[in-house]
Protein backbone atom coordinates (compact mmCIF):
# COMPACT_ATOMS: atom_id res chain seq x y z
CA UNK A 1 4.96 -10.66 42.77
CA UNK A 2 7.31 -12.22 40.62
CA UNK A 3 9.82 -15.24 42.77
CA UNK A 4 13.15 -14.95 41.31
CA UNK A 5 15.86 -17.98 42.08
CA UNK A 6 19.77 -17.27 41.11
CA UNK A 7 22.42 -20.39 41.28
CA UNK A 8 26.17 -20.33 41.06
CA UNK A 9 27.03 -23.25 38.48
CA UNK A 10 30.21 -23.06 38.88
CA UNK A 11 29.92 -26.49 41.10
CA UNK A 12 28.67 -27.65 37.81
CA UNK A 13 31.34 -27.47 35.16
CA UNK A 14 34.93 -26.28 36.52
CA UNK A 15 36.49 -25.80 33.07
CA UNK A 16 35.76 -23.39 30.34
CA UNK A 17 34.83 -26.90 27.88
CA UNK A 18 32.30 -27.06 30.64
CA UNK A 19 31.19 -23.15 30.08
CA UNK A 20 30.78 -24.01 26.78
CA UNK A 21 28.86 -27.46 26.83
CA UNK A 22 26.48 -25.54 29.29
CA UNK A 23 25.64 -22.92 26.83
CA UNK A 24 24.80 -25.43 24.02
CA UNK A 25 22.39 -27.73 26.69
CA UNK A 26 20.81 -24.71 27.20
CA UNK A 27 20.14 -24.22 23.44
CA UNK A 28 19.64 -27.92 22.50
CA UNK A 29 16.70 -27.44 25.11
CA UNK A 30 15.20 -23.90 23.75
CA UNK A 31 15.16 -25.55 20.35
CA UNK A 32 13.33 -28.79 21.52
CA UNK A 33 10.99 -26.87 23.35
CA UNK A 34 7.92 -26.37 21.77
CA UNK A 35 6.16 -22.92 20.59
CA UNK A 36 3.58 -22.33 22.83
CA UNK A 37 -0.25 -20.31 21.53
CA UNK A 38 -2.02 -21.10 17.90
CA UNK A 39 0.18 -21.39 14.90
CA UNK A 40 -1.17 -19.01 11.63
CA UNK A 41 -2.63 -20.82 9.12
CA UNK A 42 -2.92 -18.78 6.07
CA UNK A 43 -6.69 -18.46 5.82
CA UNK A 44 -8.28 -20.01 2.15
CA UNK A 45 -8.94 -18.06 -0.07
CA UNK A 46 -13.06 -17.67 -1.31
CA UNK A 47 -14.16 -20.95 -3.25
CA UNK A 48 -16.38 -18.04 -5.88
CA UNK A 49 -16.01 -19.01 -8.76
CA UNK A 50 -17.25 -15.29 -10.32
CA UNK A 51 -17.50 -12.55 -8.72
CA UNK A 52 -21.16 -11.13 -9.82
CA UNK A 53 -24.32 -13.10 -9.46
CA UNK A 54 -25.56 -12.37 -13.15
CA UNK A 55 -23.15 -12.74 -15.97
CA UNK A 56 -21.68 -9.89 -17.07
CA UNK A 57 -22.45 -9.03 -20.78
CA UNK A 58 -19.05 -8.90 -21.66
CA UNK A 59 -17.55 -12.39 -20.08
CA UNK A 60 -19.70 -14.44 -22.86
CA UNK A 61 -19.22 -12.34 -25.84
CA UNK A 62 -19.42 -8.81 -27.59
CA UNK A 63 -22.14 -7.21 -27.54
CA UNK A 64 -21.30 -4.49 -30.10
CA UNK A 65 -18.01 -3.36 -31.66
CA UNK A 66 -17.79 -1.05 -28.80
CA UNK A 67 -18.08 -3.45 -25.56
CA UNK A 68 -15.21 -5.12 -23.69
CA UNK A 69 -15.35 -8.50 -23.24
CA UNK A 70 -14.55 -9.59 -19.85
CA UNK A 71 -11.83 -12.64 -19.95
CA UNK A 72 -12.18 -14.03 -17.06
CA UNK A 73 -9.07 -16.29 -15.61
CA UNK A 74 -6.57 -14.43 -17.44
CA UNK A 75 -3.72 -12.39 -16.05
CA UNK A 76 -2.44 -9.38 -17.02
CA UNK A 77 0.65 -9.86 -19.37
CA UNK A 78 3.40 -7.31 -18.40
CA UNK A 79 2.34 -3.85 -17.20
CA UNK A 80 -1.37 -3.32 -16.77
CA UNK A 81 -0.97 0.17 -18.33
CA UNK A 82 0.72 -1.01 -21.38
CA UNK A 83 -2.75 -2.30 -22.57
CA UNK A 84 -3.66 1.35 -23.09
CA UNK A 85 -0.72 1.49 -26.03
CA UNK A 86 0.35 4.55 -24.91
CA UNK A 87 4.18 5.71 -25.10
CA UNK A 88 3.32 8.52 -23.50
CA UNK A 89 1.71 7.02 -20.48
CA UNK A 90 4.25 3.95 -20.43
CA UNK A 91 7.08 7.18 -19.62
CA UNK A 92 5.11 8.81 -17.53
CA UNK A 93 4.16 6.03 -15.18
CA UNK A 94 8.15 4.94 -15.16
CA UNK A 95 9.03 8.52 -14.36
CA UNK A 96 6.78 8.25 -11.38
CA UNK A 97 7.93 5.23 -10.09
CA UNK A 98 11.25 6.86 -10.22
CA UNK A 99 10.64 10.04 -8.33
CA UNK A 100 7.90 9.97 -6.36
CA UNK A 101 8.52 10.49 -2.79
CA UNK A 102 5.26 8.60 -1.47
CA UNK A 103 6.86 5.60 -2.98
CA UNK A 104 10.42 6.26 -1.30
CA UNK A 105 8.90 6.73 2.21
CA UNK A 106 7.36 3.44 1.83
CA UNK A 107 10.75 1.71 0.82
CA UNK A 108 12.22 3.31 3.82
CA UNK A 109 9.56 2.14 5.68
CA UNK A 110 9.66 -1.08 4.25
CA UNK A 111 13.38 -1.43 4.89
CA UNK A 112 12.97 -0.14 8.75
CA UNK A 113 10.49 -2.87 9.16
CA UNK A 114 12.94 -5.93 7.82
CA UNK A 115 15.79 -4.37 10.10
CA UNK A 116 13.52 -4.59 13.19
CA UNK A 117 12.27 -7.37 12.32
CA UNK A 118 15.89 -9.03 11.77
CA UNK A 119 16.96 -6.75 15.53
CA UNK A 120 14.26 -8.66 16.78
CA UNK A 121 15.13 -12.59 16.06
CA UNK A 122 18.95 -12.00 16.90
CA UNK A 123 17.27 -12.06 20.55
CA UNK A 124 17.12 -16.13 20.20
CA UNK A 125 20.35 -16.43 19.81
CA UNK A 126 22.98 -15.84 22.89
CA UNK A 127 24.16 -12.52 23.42
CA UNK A 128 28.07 -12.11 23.90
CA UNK A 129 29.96 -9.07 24.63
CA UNK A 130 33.77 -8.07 25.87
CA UNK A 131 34.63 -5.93 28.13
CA UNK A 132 37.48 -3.99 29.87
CA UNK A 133 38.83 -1.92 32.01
CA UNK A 134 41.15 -0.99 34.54
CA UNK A 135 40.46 0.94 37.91
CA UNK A 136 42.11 1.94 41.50
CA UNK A 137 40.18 1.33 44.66
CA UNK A 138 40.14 1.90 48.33
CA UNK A 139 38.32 -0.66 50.86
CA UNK A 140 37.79 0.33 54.34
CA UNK A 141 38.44 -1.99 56.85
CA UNK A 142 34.77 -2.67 57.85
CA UNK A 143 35.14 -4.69 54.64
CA UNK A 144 37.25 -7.48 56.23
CA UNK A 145 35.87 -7.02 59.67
CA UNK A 146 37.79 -4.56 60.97
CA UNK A 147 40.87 -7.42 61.86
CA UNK A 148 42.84 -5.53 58.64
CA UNK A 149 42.97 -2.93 55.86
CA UNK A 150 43.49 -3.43 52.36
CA UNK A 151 45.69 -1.04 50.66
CA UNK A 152 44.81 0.93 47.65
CA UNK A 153 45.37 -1.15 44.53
CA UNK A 154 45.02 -0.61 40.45
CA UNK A 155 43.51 -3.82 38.62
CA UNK A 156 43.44 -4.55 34.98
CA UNK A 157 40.40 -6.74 33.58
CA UNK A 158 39.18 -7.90 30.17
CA UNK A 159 36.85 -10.77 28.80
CA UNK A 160 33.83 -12.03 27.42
CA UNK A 161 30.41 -12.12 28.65
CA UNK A 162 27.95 -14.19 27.58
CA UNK A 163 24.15 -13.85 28.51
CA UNK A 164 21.08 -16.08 26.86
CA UNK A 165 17.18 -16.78 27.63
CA UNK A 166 16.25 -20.45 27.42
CA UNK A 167 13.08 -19.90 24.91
CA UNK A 168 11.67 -23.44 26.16
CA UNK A 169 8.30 -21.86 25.35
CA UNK A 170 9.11 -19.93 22.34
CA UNK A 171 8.20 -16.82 23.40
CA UNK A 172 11.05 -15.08 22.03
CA UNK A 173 10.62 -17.01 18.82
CA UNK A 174 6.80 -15.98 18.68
CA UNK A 175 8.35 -12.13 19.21
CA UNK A 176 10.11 -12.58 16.02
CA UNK A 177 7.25 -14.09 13.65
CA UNK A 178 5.39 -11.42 14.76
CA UNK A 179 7.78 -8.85 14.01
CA UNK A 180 8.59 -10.28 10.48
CA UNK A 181 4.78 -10.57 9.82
CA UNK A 182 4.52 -6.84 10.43
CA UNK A 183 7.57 -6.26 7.73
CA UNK A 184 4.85 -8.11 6.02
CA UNK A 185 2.83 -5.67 6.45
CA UNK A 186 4.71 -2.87 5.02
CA UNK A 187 5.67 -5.01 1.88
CA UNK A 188 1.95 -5.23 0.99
CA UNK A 189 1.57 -1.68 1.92
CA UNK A 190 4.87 -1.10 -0.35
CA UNK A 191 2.89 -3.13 -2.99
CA UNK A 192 -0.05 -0.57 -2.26
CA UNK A 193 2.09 2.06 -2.69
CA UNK A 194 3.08 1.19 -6.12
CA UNK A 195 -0.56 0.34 -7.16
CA UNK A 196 -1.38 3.86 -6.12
CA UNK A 197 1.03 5.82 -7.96
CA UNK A 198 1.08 3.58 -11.30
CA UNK A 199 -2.52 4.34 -11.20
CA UNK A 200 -2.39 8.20 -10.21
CA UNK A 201 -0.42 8.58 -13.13
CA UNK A 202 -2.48 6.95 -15.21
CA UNK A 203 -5.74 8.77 -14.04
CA UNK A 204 -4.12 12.08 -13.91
CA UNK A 205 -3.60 11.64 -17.66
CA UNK A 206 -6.71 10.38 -18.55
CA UNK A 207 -8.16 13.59 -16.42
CA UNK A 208 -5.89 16.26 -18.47
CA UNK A 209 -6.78 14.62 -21.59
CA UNK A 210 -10.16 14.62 -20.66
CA UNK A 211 -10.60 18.24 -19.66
CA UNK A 212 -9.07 19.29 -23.39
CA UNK A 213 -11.62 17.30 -25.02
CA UNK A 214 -14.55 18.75 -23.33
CA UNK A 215 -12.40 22.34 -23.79
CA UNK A 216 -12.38 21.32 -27.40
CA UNK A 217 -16.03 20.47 -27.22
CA UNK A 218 -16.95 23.84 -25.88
CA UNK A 219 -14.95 25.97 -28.18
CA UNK A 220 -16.46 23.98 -30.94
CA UNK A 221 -19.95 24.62 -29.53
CA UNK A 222 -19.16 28.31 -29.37
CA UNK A 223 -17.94 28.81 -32.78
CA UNK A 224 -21.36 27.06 -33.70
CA UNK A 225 -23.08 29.67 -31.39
CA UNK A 226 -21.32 32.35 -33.12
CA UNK A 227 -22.83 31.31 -36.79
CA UNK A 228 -25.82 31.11 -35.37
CA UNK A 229 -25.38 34.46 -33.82
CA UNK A 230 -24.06 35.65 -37.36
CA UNK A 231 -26.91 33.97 -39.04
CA UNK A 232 -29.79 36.17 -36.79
CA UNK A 233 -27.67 38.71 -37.00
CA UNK A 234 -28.49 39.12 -41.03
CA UNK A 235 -32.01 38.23 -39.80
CA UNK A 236 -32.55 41.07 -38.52
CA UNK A 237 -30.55 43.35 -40.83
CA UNK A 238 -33.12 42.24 -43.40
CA UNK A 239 -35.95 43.03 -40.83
CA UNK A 240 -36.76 39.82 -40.97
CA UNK A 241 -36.25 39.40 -37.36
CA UNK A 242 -36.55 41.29 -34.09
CA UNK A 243 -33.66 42.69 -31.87
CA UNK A 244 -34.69 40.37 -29.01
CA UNK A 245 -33.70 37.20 -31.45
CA UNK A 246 -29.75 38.96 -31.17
CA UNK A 247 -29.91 39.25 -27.49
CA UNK A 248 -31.08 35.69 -27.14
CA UNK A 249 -28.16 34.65 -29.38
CA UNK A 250 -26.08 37.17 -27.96
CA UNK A 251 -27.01 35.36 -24.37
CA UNK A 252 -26.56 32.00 -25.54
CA UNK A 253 -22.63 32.86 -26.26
CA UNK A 254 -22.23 34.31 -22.96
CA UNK A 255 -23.86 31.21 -21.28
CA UNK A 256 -21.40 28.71 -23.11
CA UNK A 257 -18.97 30.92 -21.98
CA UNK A 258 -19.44 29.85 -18.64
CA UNK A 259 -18.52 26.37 -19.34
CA UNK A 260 -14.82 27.15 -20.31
CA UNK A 261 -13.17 28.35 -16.72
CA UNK A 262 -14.15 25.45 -14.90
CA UNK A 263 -12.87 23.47 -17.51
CA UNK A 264 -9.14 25.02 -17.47
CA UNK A 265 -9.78 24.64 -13.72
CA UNK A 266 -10.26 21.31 -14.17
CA UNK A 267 -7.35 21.47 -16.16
CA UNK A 268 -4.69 22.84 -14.18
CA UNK A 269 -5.53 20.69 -11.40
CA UNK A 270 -4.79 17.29 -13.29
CA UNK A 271 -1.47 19.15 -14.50
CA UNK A 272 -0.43 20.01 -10.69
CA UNK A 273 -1.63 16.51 -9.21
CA UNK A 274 0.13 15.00 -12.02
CA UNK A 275 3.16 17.29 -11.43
CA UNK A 276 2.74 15.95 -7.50
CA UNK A 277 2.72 12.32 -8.99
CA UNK A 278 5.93 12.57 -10.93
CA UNK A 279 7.48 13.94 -7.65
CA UNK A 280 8.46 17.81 -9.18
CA UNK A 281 7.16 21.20 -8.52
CA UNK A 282 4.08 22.26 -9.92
CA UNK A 283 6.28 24.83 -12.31
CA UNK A 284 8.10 22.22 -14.69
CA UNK A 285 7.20 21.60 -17.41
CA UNK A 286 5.58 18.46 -18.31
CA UNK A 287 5.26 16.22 -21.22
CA UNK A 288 2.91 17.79 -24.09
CA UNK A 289 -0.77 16.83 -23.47
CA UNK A 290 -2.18 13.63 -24.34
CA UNK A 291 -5.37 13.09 -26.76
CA UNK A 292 -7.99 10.74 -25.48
CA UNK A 293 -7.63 9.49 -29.37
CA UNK A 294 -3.80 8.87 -28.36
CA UNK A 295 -5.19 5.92 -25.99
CA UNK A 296 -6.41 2.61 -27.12
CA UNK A 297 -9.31 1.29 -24.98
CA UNK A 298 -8.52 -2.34 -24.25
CA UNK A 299 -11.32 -4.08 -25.42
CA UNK A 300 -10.55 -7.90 -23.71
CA UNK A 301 -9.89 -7.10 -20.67
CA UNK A 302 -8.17 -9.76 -18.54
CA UNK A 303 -9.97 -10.64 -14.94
CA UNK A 304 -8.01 -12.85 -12.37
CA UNK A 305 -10.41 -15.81 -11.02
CA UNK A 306 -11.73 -14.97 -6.68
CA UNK A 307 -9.52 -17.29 -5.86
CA UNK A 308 -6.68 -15.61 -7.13
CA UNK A 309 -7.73 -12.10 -6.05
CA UNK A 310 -7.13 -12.77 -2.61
CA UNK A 311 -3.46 -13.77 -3.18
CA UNK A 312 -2.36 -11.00 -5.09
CA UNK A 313 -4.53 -7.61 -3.92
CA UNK A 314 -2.10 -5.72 -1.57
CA UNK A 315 -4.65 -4.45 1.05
CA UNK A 316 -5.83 -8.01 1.26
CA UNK A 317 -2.61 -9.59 1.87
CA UNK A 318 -1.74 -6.69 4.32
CA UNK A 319 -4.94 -7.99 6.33
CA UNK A 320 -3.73 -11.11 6.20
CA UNK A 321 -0.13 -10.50 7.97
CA UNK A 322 -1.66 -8.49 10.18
CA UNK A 323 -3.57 -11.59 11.17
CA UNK A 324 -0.52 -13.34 11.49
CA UNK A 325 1.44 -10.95 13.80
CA UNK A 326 -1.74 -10.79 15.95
CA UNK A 327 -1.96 -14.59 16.02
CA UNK A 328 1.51 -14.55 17.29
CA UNK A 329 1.48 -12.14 19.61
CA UNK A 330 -1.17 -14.57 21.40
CA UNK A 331 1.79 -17.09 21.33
CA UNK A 332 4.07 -13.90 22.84
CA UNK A 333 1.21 -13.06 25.82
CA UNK A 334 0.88 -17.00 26.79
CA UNK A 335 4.67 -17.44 27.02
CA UNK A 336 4.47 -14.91 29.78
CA UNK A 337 2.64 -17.08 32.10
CA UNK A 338 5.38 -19.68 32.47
CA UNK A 339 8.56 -19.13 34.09
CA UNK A 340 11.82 -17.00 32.49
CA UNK A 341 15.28 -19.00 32.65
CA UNK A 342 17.96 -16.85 31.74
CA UNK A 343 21.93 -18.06 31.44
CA UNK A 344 24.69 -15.81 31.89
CA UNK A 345 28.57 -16.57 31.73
CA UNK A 346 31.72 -14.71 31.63
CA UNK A 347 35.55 -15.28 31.61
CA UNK A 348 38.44 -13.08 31.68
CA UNK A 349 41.50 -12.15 33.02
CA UNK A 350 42.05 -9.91 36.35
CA UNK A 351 45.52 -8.88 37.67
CA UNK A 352 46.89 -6.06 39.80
CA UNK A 353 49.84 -5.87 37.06
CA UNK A 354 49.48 -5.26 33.44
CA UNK A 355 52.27 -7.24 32.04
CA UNK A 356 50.66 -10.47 33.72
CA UNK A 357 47.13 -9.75 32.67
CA UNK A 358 47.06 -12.60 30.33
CA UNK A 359 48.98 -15.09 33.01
CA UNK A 360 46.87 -18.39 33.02
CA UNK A 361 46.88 -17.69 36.92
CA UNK A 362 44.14 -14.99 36.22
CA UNK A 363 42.02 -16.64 34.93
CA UNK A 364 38.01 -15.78 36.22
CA UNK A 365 35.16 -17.00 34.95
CA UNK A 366 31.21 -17.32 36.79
CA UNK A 367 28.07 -19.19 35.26
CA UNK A 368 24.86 -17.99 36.14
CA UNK A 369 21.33 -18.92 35.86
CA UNK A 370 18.36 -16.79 36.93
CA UNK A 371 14.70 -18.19 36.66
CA UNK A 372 11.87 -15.75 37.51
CA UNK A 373 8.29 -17.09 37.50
CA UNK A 374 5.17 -15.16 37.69
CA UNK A 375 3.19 -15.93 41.31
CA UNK A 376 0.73 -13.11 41.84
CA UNK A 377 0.27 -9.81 39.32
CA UNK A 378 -3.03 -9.27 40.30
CA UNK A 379 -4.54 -10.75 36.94
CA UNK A 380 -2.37 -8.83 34.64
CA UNK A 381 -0.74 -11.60 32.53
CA UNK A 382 -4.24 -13.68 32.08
CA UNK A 383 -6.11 -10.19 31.06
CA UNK A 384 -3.17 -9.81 28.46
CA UNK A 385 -3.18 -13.12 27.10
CA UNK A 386 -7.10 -12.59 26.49
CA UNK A 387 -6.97 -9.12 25.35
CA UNK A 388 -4.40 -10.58 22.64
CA UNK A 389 -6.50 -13.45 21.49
CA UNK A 390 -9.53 -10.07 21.42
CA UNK A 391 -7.02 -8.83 19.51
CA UNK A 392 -6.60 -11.77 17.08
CA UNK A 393 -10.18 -12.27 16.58
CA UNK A 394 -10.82 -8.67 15.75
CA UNK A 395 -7.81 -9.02 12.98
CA UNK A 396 -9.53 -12.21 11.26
CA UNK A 397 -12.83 -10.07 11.01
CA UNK A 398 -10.75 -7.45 9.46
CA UNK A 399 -9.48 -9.60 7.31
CA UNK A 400 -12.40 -11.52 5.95
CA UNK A 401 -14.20 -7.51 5.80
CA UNK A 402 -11.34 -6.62 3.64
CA UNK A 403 -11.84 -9.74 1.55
CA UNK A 404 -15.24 -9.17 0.68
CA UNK A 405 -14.97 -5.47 0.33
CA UNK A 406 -12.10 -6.51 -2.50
CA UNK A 407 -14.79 -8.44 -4.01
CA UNK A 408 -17.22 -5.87 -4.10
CA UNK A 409 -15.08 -3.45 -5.40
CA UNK A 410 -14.46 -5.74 -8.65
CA UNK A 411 -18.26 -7.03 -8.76
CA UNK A 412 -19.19 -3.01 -8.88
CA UNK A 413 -16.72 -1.96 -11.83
CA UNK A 414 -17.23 -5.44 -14.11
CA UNK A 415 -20.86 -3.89 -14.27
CA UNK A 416 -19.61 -0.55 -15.10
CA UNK A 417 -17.85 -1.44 -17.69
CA UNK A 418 -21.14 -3.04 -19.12
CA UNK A 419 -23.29 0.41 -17.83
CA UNK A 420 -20.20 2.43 -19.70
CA UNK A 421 -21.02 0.83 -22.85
CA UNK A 422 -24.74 1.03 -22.59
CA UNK A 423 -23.87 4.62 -21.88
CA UNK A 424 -21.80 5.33 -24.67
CA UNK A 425 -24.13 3.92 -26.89
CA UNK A 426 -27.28 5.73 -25.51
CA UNK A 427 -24.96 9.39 -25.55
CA UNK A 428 -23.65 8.53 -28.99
CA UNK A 429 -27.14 8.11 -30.32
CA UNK A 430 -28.49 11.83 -28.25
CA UNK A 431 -25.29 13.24 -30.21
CA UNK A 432 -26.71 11.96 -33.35
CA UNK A 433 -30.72 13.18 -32.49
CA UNK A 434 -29.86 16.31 -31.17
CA UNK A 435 -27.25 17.60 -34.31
CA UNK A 436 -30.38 16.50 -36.63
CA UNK A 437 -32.99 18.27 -34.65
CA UNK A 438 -30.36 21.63 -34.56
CA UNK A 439 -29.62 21.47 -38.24
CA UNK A 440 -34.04 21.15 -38.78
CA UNK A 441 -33.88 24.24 -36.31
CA UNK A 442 -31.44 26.02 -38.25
CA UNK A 443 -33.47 25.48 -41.79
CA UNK A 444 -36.54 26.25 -40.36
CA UNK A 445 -35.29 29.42 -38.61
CA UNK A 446 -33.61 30.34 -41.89
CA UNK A 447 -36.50 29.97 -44.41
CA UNK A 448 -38.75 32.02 -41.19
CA UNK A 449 -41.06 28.85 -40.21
CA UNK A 450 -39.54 28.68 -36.52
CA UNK A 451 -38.08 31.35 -33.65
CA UNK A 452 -34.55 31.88 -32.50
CA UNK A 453 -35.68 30.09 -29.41
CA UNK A 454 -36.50 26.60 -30.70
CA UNK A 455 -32.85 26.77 -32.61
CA UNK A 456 -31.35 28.00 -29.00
CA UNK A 457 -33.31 25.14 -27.49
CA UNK A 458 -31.64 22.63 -29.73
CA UNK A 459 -28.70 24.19 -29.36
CA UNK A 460 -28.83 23.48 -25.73
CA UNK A 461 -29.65 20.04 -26.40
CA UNK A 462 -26.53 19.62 -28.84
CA UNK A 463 -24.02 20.84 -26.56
CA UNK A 464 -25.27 18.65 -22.85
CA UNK A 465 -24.88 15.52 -25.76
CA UNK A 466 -21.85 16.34 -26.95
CA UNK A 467 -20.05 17.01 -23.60
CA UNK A 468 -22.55 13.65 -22.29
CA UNK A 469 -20.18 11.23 -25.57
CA UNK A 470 -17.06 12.94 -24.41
CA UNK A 471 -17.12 12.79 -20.99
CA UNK A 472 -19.17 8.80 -21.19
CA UNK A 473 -16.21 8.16 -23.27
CA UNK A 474 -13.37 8.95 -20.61
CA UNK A 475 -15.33 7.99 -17.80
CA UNK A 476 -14.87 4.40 -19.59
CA UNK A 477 -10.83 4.37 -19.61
CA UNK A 478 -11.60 5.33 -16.04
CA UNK A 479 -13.37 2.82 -15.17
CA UNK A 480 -11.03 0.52 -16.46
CA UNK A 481 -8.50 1.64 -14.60
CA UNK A 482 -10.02 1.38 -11.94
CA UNK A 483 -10.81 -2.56 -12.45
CA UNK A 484 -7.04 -2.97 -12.94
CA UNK A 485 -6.17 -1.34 -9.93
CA UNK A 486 -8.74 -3.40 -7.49
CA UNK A 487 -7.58 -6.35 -9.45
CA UNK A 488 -4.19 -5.72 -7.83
CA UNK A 489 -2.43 -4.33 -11.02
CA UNK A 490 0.34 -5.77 -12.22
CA UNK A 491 2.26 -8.08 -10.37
CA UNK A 492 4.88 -6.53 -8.14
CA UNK A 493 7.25 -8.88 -8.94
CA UNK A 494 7.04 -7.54 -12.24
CA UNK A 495 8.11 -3.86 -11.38
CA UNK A 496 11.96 -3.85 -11.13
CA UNK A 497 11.25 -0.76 -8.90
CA UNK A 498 9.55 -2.58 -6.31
CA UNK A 499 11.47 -5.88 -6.81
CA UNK A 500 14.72 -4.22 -5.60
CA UNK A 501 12.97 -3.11 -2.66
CA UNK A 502 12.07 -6.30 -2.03
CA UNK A 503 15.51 -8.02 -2.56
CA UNK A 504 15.98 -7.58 1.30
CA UNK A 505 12.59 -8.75 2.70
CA UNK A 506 12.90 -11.52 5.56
């Protein structure tokens, strides 16, 4: 049950100066009224100061020519891909950002938001609009009481009308906030957006250049199997050997074999995603192939402090304007329990003659206020306020989840960097163990103190360590990558691509 009250003010002000000075009281009051639910405090950010418990190997020093060192406090100069020194990448990453269509949805969407978000605060402001027309009508004569009849008659009308809700609890206002706190949103997801296909592109690369290695590495093995193959062969031309010492080399070709499809599989999927990426068809052409050697690993690698993670990692700061549009929403569902004043006022002119439309004797004007106030809705209004502030609670847990999932993210890759290096070490060493222990297998096959099988064995062992170095060594740019990505990249601000997007926000 809502009681509504409407008064004629025209016993108020009899002038249009009085129209007019009615209109700004009625503003002077909205803006002196005061905002009513919490006000959003940006939440602090974590007082870490690292974000492990133990100290990273790499933060205090190198531990071998190979490790990076982890600088933390230091931001990212420029692009975060640059640091690979890569031409190649640096052009495809800019083509991306160019043409990929995941990135111009979000601008759209981005843009959409700001406009409703602007749509949405030109409701605290009054709302005026002219009108006009002209008509012919026909009262009865139950319309004067049946003592006379009008005749038919044509009238001619035109003028403004101006209509405007008194926000003396700033509902309205709380409406906008939280609209431009959702075009928040979207910015950050923008920001996401750009983090995301920057490091697609990056990864996709790393991928195809990976796959060729390891199809390098295979080939390589294979020509190895086949002088093996050649060297058993003569074996047993010279009867030195039997038949079943061919077959087992024979066997150990085809098995090798077996590695190579996969491989190109591998392949042509990191060409197609990347394709996907750039935002073409799967069928052009793309740039020639990168060489893992092509890319420098950066050994410092720079590491924003905790505190400054949570101010610059998109997802995070998404969290956080969500927070603030459901924090004023809260203000938006307690403005609803207090009473609605809305103004409305018009003036024209009205005549039965269209040459004297404009006559000062036609003058019309009406001032209007309406206030409605809530009086029984059966508990609706309360259970929304609460279901808001539900709401609003449920956002800061999301928040402070997202915050420490951030950290977790960059706590789990600063000790894979330290794991990749151990890794690469330990595989580089195998490499090493397992080419001596197949060229003592070859020798002692050769001079007829050991069987085919102990040379296949090694051989066996060769190839898992060679394809173990190349694939420790990519998973390490990968890694890295990664780090720079749940660091938040680059800054966005940074990215003339994004920038201009951004030109615009509210």
């Amino acid at each position: 049950m809502m009681l509504s009250v409407a008064t004629d003010m025209g016993c108020l002000c009899t002038t249009r100066a009085g129209l007019v000075r009615t209109i700004l009281l009625a503003g002077a009051l909205s803006v002196g009224g005061c905002a009513v639910g919490p006000n959003f405090t940006r939440p602090k950010a974590p007082s870490a100061a690292r974000y492990t418990s133990d100290t990273p190997r790499g933060e205090d020093a190198l531990a071998s020519d190979t490790a990076q060192r982890i600088a933390l406090g230091q931001e990212i100069e420029g692009y975060w891909w640059s640091l690979f020194g890569s031409d190649v990448i640096d052009q495809l990453v800019k083509q991306a950002l160019a043409h990929n269509r995941s990135l111009v949805a979000s601008k759209a969407t981005l843009a959409q938001a700001q406009e409703l978000a602007l749509a949405q605060a030109g409701s605290r402001y009054p709302q005026v609009d002219i009108s006009s027309g002209v008509g012919r009508q026909q009262y009865g004569k139950e319309f004067l009481g049946g003592f006379a009849q009008i005749p038919p008659f044509t009238y001619f009308a035109v003028g403004p009308t101006v209509s405007y809700t008194l926000d003396y609890t700033g509902g309205v206002a709380r409406s906008a906030e939280r609209q431009y706190a959702l075009a928040e949103v979207e910015r950050h997801q923008l920001d996401a957006a750009y983090l995301t296909v920057t490091g697609q592109a990056v990864m996709q690369t790393l991928a195809i250049a990976s796959a060729r290695a390891q199809i390098e590495t295979v080939e390589a093995i294979l020509d190895q199997d086949r002088g093996n193959l050649r060297l058993v062969q003569t074996a047993f031309d010279n009867g030195s050997v039997a038949r079943e010492d061919v077959v087992s080399a024979q066997s150990q070709i085809a098995n090798d074999m077996t590695l190579l499809p996969p491989l190109h599989q591998d392949l042509a999927k990191a060409r197609h995603a990347l394709s996907v990426v750039l935002g073409q068809v799967t069928a052009t052409e793309l740039p020639a192939d990168l060489d893992l050697a092509q890319i420098t690993l950066p050994l410092e690698v720079p590491v924003s402090l905790p505190s400054e993670l949570a101010h610059r990692r998109p997802d995070i700061l998404a969290a956080e304007a969500r927070l603030h549009a459901a924090t004023s929403a809260v203000g938006v569902a307690q403005s609803n329990l207090y009473p609605k004043l809305q103004l409305s006022a018009s003036v024209g002119q009205q005549s039965l003659k269209a040459d004297q439309l404009f006559d000062r004797t036609n003058n019309a004007w009406s001032i209007v206020s309406g206030l409605t106030a809530p009086i029984f809705d059966g508990g609706t209004l309360r259970a929304e306020k609460r279901a808001a502030v539900d709401a609003m609670r449920a956002s800061a847990a999301d928040y402070e989840q997202t915050v420490l999932e951030a950290f977790a993210q960059v706590a789990d890759l600063l000790e894979a960097l330290d794991h990749d290096a151990e890794q690469l070490d330990a595989q580089a060493q195998a490499q090493r163990a397992a080419q001596s222990s197949l060229d003592l297998a070859r020798a002692s096959y050769s001079e007829g103190n050991a069987g085919v099988l102990l040379v296949l064995d090694a051989e066996r062992s060769y190839q898992q360590a060679r394809l173990g170095y190349v694939r420790a060594v990519v998973q390490r740019y990968l890694d890295t990558v990664q780090l720079f990505l749940a660091l938040g990249g680059t800054s966005p601000s940074a990215s003339p691509e994004v920038a201009s997007s951004r030109a615009g926000a509210p």
